[in-house]
Protein backbone atom coordinates (compact mmCIF):
# COMPACT_ATOMS: atom_id res chain seq x y z
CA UNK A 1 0.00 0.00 0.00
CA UNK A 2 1.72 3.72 -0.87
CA UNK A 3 2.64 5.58 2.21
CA UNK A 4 -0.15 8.57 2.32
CA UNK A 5 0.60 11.61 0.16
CA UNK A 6 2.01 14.45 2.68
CA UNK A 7 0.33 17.42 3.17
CA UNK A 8 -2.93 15.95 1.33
CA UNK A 9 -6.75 17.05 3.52
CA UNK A 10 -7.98 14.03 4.53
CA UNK A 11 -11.38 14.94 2.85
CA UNK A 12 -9.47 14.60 -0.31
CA UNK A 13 -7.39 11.68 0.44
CA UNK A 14 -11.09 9.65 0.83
CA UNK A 15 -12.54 10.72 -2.10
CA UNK A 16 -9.04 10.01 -4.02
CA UNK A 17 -8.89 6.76 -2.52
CA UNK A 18 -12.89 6.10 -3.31
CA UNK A 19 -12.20 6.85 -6.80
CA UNK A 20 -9.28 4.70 -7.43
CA UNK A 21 -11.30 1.64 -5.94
CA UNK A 22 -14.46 2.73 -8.72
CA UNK A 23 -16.77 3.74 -5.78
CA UNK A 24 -19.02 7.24 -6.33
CA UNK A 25 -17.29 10.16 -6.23
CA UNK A 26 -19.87 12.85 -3.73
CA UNK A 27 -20.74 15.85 -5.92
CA UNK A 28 -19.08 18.77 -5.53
CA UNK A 29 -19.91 22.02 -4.35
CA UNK A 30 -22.48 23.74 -6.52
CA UNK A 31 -23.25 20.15 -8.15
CA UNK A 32 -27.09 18.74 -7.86
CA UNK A 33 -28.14 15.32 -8.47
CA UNK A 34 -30.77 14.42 -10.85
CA UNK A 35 -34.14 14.71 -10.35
CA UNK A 36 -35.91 11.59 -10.92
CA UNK A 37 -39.57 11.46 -12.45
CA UNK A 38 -41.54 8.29 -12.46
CA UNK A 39 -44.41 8.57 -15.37
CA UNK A 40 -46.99 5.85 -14.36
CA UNK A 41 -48.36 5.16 -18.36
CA UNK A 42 -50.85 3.26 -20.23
CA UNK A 43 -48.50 1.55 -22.62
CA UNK A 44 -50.76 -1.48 -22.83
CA UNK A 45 -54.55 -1.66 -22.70
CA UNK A 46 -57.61 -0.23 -23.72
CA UNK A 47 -55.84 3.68 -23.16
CA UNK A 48 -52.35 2.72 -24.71
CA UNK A 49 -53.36 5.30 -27.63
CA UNK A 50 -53.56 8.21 -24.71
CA UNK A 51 -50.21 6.65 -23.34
CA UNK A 52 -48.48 7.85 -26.23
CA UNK A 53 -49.20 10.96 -25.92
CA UNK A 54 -48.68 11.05 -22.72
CA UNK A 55 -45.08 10.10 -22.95
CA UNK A 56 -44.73 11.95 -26.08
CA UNK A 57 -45.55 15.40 -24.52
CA UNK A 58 -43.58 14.49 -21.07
CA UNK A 59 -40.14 13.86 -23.24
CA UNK A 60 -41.26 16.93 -25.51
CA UNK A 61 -41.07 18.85 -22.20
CA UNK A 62 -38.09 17.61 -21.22
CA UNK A 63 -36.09 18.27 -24.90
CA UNK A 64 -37.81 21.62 -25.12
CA UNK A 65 -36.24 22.31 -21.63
CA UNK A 66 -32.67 21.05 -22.23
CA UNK A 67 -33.23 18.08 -19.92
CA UNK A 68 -33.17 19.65 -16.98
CA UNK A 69 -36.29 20.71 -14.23
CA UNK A 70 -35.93 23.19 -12.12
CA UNK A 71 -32.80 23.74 -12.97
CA UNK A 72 -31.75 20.19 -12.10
CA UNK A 73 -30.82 17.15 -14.64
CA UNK A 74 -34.11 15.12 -15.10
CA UNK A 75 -34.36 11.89 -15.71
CA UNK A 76 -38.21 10.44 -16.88
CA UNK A 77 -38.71 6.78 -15.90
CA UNK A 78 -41.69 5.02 -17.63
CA UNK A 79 -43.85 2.26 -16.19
CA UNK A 80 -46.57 0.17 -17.86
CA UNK A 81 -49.90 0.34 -15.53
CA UNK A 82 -51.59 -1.94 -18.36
CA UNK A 83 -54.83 0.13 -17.35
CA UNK A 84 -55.24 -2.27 -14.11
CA UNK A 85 -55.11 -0.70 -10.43
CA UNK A 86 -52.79 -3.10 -9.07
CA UNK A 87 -50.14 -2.98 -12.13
CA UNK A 88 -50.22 0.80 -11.32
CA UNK A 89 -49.82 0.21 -7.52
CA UNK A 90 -46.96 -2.43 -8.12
CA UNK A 91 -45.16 0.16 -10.35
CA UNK A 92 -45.86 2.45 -7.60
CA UNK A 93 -43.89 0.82 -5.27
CA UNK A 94 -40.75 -0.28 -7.73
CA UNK A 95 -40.58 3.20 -8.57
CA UNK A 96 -40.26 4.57 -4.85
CA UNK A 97 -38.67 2.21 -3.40
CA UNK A 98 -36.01 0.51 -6.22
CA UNK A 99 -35.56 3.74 -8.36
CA UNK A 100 -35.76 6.28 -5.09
CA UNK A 101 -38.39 8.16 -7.26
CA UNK A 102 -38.51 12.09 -6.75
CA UNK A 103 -42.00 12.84 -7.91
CA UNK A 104 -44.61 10.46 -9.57
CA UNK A 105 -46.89 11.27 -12.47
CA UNK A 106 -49.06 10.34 -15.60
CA UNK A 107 -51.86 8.25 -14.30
CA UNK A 108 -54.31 7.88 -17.22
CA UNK A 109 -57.37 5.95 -15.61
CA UNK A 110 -58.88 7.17 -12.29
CA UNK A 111 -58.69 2.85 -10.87
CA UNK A 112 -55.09 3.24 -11.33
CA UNK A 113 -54.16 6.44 -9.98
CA UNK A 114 -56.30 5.51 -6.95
CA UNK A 115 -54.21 2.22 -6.07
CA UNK A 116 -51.04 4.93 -7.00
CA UNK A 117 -51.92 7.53 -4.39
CA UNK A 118 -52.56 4.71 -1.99
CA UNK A 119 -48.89 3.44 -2.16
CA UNK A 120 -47.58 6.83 -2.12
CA UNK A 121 -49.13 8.06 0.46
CA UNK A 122 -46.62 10.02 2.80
CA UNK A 123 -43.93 9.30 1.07
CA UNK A 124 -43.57 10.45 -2.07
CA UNK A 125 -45.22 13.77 -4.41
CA UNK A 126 -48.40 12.49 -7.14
CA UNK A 127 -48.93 15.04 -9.88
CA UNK A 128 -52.08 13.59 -11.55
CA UNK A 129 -51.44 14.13 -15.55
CA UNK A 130 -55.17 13.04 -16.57
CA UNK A 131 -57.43 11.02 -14.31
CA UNK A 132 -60.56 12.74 -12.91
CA UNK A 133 -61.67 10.80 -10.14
CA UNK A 134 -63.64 12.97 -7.36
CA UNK A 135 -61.63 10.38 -4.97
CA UNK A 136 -58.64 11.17 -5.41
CA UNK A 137 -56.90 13.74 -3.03
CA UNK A 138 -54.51 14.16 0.22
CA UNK A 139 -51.46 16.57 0.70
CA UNK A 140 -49.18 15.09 -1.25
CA UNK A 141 -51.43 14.37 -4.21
CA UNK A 142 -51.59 17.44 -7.35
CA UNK A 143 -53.83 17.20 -10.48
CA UNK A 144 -53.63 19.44 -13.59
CA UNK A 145 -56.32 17.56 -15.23
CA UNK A 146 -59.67 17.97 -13.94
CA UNK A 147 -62.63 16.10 -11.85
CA UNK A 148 -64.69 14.03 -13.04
CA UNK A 149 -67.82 15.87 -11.58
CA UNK A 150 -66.37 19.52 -12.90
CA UNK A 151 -65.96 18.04 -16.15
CA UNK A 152 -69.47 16.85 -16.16
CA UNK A 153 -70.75 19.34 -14.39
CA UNK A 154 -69.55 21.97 -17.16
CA UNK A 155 -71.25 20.27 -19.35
CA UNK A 156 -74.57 20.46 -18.15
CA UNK A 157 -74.29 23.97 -17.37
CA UNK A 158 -74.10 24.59 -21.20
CA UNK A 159 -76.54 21.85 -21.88
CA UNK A 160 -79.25 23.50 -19.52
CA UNK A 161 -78.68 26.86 -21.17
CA UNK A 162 -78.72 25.71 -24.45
CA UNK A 163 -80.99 22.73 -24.89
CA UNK A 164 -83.24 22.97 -21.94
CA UNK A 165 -83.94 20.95 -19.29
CA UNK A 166 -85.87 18.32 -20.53
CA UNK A 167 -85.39 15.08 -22.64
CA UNK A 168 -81.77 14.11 -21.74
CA UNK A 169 -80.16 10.66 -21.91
CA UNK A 170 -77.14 9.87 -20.09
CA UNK A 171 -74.66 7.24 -21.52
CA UNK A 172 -71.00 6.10 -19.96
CA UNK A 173 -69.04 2.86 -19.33
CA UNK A 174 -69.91 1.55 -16.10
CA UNK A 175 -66.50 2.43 -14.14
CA UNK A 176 -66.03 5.82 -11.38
CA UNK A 177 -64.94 7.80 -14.39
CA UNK A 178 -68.42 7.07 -16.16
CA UNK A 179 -70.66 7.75 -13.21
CA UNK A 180 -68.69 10.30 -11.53
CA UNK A 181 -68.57 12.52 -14.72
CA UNK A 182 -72.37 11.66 -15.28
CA UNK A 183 -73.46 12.89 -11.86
CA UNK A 184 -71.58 16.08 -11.91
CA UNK A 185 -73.71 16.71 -15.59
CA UNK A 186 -76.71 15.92 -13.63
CA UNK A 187 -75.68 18.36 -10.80
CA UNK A 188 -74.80 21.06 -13.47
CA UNK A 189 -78.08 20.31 -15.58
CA UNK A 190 -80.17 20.82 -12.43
CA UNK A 191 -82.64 18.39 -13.21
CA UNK A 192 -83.13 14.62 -13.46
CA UNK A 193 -82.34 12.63 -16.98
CA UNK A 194 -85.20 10.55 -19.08
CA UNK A 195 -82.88 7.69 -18.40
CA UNK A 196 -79.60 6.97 -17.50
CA UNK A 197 -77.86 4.15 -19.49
CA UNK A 198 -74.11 2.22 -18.05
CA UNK A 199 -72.15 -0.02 -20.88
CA UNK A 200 -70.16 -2.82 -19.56
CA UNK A 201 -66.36 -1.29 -18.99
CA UNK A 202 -63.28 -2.26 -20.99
CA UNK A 203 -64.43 -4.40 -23.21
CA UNK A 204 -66.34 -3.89 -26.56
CA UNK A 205 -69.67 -4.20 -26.87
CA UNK A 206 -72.43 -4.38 -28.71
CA UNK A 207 -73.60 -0.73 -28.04
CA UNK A 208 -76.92 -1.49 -30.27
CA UNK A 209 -78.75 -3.30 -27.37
CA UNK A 210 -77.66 -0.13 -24.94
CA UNK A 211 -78.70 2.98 -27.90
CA UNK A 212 -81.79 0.79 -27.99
CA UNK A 213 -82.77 1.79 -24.53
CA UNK A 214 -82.63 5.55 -25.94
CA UNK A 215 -86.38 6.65 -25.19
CA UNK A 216 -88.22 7.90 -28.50
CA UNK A 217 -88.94 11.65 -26.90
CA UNK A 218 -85.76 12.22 -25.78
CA UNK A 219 -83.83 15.14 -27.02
CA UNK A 220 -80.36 15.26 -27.03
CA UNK A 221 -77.41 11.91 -25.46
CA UNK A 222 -74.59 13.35 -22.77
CA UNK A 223 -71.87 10.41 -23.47
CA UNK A 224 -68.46 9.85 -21.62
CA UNK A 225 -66.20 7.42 -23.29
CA UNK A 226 -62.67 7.26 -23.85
CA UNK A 227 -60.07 5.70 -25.97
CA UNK A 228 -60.75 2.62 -27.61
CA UNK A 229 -64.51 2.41 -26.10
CA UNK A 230 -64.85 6.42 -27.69
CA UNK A 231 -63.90 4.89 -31.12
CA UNK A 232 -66.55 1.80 -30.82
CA UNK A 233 -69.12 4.69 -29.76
CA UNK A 234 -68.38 7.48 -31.83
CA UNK A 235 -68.51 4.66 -34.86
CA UNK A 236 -71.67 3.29 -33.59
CA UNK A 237 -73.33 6.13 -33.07
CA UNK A 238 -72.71 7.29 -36.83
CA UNK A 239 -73.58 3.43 -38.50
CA UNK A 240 -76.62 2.93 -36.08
CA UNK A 241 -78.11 6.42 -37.46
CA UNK A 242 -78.32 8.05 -34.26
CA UNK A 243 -76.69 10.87 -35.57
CA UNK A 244 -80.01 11.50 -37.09
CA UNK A 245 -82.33 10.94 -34.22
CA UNK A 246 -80.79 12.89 -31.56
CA UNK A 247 -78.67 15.37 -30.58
CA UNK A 248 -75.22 14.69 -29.33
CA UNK A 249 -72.77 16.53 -26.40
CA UNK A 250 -69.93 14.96 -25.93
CA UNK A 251 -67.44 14.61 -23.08
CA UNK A 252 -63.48 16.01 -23.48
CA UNK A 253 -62.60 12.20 -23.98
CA UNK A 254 -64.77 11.29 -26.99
CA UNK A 255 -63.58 13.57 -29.43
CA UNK A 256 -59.47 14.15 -28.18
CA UNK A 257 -57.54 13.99 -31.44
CA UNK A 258 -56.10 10.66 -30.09
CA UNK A 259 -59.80 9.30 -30.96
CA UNK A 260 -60.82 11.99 -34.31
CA UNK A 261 -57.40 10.20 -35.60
CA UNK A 262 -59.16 6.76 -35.80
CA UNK A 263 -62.79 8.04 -36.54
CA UNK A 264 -62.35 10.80 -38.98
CA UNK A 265 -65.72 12.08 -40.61
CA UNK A 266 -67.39 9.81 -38.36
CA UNK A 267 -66.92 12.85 -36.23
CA UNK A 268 -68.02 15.88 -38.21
CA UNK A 269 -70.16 17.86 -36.21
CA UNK A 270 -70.11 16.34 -32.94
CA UNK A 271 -69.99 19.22 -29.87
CA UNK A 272 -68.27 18.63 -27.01
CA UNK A 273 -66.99 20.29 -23.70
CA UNK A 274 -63.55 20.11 -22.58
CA UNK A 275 -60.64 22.13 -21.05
CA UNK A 276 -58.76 22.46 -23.84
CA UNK A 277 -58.49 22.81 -27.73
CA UNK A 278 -55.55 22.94 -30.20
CA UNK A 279 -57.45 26.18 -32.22
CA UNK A 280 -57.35 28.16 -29.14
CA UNK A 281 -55.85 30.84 -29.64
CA UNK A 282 -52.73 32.11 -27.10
CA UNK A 283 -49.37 32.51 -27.35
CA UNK A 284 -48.55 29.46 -25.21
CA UNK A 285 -50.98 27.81 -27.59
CA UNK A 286 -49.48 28.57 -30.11
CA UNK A 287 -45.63 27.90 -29.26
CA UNK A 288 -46.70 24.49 -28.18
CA UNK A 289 -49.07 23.38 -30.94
CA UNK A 290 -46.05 23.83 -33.06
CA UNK A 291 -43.74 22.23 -31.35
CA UNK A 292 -45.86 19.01 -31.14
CA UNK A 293 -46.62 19.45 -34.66
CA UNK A 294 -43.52 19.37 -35.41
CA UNK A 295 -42.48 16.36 -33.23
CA UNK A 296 -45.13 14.19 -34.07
CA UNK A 297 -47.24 15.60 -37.22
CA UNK A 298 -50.63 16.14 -35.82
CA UNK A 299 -52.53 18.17 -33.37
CA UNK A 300 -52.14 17.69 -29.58
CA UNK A 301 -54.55 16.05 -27.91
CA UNK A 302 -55.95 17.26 -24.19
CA UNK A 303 -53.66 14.62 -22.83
CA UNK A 304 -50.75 15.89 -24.48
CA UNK A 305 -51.67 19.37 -22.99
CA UNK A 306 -52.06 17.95 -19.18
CA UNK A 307 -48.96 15.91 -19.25
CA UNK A 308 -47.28 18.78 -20.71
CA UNK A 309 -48.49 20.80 -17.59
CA UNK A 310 -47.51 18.14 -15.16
CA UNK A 311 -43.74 18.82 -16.43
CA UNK A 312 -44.44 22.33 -15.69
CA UNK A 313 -45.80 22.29 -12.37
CA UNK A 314 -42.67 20.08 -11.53
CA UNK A 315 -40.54 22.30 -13.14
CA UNK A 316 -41.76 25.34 -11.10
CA UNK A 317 -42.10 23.82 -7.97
CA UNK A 318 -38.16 22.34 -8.23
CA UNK A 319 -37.49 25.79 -9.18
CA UNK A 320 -38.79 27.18 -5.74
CA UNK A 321 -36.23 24.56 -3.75
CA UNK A 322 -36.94 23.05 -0.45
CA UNK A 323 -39.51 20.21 0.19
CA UNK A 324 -41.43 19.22 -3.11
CA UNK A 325 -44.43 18.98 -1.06
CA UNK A 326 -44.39 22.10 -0.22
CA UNK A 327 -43.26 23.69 -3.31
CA UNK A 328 -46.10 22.08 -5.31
CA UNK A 329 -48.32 23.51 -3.27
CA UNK A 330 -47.04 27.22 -3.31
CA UNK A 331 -46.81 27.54 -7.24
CA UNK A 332 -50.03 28.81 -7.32
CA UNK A 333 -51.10 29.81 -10.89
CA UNK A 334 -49.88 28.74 -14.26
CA UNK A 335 -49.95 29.77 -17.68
CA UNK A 336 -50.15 27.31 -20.61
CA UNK A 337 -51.82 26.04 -23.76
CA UNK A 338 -55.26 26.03 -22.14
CA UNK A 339 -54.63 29.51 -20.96
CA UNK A 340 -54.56 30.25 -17.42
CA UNK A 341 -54.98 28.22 -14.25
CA UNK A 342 -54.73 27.46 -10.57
CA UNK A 343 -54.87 25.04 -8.18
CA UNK A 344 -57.60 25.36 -5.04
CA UNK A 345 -57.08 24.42 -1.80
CA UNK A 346 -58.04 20.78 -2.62
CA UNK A 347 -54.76 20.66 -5.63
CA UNK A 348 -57.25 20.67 -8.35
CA UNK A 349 -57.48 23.26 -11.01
CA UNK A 350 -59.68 26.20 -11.60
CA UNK A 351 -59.80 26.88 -15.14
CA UNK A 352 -61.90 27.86 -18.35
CA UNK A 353 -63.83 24.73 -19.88
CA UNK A 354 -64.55 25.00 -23.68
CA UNK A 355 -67.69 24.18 -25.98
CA UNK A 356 -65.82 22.56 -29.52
CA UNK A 357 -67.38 21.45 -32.17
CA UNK A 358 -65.74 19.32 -34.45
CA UNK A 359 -65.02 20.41 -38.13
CA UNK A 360 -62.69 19.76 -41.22
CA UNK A 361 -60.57 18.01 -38.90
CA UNK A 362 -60.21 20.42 -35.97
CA UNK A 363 -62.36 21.00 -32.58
CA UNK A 364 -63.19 24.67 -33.00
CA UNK A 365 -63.77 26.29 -30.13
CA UNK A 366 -67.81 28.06 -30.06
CA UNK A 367 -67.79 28.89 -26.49
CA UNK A 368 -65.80 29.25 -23.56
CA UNK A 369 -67.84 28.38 -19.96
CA UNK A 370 -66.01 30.03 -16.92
CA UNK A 371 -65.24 27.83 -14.01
């Protein structure tokens, strides 16, 4: 063994020592580590189309930003929920506890970010990307989406006002999603529907048997549906000829440009209320409508928007320092692509919801209803 060098701190002499036997050199003054961010995904399942984009729009953050959050080195780490609750909560737990996990995100269906904020409780950040459930809350839990019942709710504001409040159907998968986001229409609509009708959840079906139980004096069909069971409705709706018989409003979910891509025409016309629409027109808007454009060659979907914002409110709470937590809860208000928004007291956001109405390939927006 060589005698120790003379004169040599004996701070230095470890870390000289440690790096001649391979071990980790400690950072140095002024040095951060990486920030790690687990992105809980659909990669698999019936919302693997709304995973994409997802993922798309987190990395898209991430290369727009030089790679860094906060001013920190970021590093994304993608799991596979396969749109089941315990998948999600056994990612969950890899993530924390194997990968030491800073913050986690995505979280496309409202089951599996459930089961995630479970596992995560008091231990680790959740910045919910997309899932609406009303359950879905605690002090270390942060959603730029929406609820399901504000979504809905939204909805039958406008549908009160404009179609009056008489002769409404209800339709939706039978899952919290589904009758979460039909109860907050009913609350918004202020009065009770003709009839409320729940399709069996991820799985197709033959929606005939449920349009079927469409009264003959009703006026105009609410529906919730997303990914794959928004294509089989949106197609259905147009081949059964219901698109003749009755109005439709549509949910956010059932005409995102993740679905319009497999439906097309199918489409045309369709209204629907969500929080956000690629023709809106704002300089965030704008810059990032381009960008994904460019990246990927279409419009950006509402999921693409959220996830988008989930990298934000990460990167602005890192940017404050100190407990994550804490941070998360102090940004306050953000701008983006939807246009302006805050978080309440509860870590959901307060924002603008938007009447669209689909045509020549683009939701155009026809309204704007004020939260």
């Amino acid at each position: 063994m060589r005698a120790p060098v003379l004169g040599l701190p004996v701070v230095g002499l470890v870390v000289l020592m440690a790096a001649g036997c391979g071990g980790a050199v400690p950072p140095r003054d002024g040095e951060v580590l990486p920030v790690k961010i687990g992105a809980i995904i659909s990669q698999t399942g019936v919302y693997a189309m709304l995973g994409d984009d997802m993922e798309s729009a987190m990395r898209l953050y991430l290369d727009d930003h030089g790679g860094r959050l906060g001013g920190r080195p970021a590093e994304l780490l993608v799991a596979d929920d396969a749109g089941t609750a315990e998948q999600g909560r056994k990612e969950a737990r890899r993530l924390i506890d194997a990968e030491g996990v800073d913050v986690l995100t995505g979280l496309i269906a409202s089951p599996v970010a459930v089961a995630v904020v479970e596992e995560a409780a008091g231990r680790t950040p959740v910045v919910v990307a997309n899932a609406g459930s009303d359950d879905l809350d605690g002090p270390n839990v942060f959603r730029v989406s929406y609820t399901n019942r504000d979504h809905g709710h939204a909805a039958g504001r406008y549908a009160a006002e404009h179609y009056g409040r008489r002769g409404v159907v209800l339709m939706a998968p039978d899952y919290s999603a589904g009758v979460e986001t039909l109860d907050g229409f009913t609350e918004g609509y202020g009065a009770e529907p003709l009839k409320r009708i729940l399709t069996p959840h991820d799985r197709v079906a033959d929606l005939r048997l449920y349009f079927e139980q469409i009264p003959p004096e009703a006026k105009l069909l609410y529906a919730f549906y997303a990914g794959g069971e928004a294509i089989a409705f949106t197609r259905a709706f147009k081949e059964l000829g219901y698109d003749t018989r009755i109005d439709l409003l549509a949910c956010m979910n059932l005409t995102d440009e993740d679905v319009l891509r497999a439906v097309g025409p199918d489409a045309e016309g369709i209204t629907s209320v969500g929080m956000y629409s690629p023709a809106l027109e704002n300089t965030e808007n704008t810059a990032f409508a381009a960008k994904w454009r460019e990246r990927t060659g279409r419009n950006p979907s509402a999921v693409a928007v959220q996830s988008w914002d989930a990298m934000r409110l990460i990167d602005a709470a890192l940017s404050r320092g100190g407990d994550l937590d804490r941070a998360l809860g102090e940004v306050g208000e953000l701008d983006g692509p939807r246009g302006r928004f805050r978080l309440d007291a509860t870590h959901n956001p307060v924002q603008n919801w938007y009447v669209r109405q689909y045509q020549n390939g683009v939701n155009r927006v026809i309204a704007t209803i004020p939260p």
